[in-house]
Structure formats: C-alpha cells, structure tokens
Protein backbone atom coordinates (compact mmCIF):
# COMPACT_ATOMS: atom_id res chain seq x y z
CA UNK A 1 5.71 -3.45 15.57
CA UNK A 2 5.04 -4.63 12.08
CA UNK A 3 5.47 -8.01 12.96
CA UNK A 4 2.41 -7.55 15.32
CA UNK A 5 0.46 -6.49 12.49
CA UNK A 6 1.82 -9.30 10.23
CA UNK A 7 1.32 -12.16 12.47
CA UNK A 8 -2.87 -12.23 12.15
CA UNK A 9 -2.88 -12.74 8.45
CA UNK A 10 -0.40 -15.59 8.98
CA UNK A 11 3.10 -13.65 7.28
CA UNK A 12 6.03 -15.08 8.84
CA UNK A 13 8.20 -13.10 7.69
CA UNK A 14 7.08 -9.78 6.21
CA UNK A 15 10.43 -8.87 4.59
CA UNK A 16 10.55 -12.40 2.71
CA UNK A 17 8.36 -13.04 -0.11
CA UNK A 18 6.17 -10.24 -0.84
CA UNK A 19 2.51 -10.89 0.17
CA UNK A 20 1.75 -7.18 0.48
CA UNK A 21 3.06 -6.24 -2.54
CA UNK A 22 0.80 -8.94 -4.56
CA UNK A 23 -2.31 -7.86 -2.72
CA UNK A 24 -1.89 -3.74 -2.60
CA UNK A 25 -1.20 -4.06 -6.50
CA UNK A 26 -4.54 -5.77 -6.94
CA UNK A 27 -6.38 -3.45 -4.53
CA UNK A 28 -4.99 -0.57 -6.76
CA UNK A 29 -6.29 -2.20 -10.03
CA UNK A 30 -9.91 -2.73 -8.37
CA UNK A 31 -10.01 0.84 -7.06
CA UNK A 32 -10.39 2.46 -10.73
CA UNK A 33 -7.68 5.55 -10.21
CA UNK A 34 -8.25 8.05 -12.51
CA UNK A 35 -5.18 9.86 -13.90
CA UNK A 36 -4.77 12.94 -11.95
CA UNK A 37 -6.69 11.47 -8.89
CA UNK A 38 -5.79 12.47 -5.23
CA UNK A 39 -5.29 9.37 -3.17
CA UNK A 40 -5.21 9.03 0.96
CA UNK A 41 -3.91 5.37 2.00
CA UNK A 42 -4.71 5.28 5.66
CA UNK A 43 -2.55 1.92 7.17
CA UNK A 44 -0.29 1.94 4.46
CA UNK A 45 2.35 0.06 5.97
CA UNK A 46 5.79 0.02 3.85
CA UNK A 47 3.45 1.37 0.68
CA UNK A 48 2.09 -1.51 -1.01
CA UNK A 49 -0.84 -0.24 -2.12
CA UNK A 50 0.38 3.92 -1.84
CA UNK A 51 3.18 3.23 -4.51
CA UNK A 52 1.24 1.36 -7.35
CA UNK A 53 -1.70 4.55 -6.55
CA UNK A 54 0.74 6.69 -7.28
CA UNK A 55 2.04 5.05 -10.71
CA UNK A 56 -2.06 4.89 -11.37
CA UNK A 57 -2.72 8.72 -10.43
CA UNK A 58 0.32 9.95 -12.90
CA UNK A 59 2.63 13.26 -12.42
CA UNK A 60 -0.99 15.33 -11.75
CA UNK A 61 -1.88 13.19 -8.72
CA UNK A 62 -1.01 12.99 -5.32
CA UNK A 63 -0.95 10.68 -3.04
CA UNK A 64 -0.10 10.55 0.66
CA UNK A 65 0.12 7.59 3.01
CA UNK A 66 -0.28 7.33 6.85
CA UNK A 67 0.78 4.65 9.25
CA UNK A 68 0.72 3.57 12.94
CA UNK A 69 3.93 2.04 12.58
CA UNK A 70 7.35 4.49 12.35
CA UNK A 71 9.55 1.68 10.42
C-alpha cells in the first residue's frame, strides 16, 4: 500500500533515496517543538517526521504516530 501513497508525489521508489526523510526533518524544524512537548503525527508513514519530533521533544516528551498503512 505505500507505494499507492508514494506514487502521487512522483517517488519511484520509496525505499531508495530518502525523500521523506529530507522533508519530515524540515517539517520538524518549522513546527517549533518545545522540549518536553507531546507530539501526535497522524499519517506518519515509516516515521519521518515522528522520529526527528521525538529527538526535538527530549526524554520528557512523547510522541505517538498513527498510520493507514500496517508496513
């Protein structure tokens, strides 16, 4: 299924090259986390955006991520 979801924003082959991870880290660094923050990703795929969140958010924060897809 996660080709499906790949395929619109032109991603051949989404476990090549890393186009998700470039983008989630940037989303992450736009979103101002505070330390300590707790962080819902809804769609977040294989955690491109959830894992840099959680770096951002330190040992007091949580984060949790949800996703359509089981892989």
């Amino acid at each position: 299924m996660d080709r499906i979801w790949a395929r619109p924003v032109g991603v051949s082959d989404p476990d090549g090259p890393d186009y998700w991870d470039y983008f989630g880290g940037r989303l992450v660094e736009h979103a101002a986390i505070p330390r300590g923050a707790r962080v819902l990703d809804v769609g977040c795929g294989t955690g491109s955006s959830l894992f840099p969140a959680a770096d951002k958010t330190g040992p007091g924060g949580y984060v949790i991520g949800i996703d359509i897809c089981p892989d």
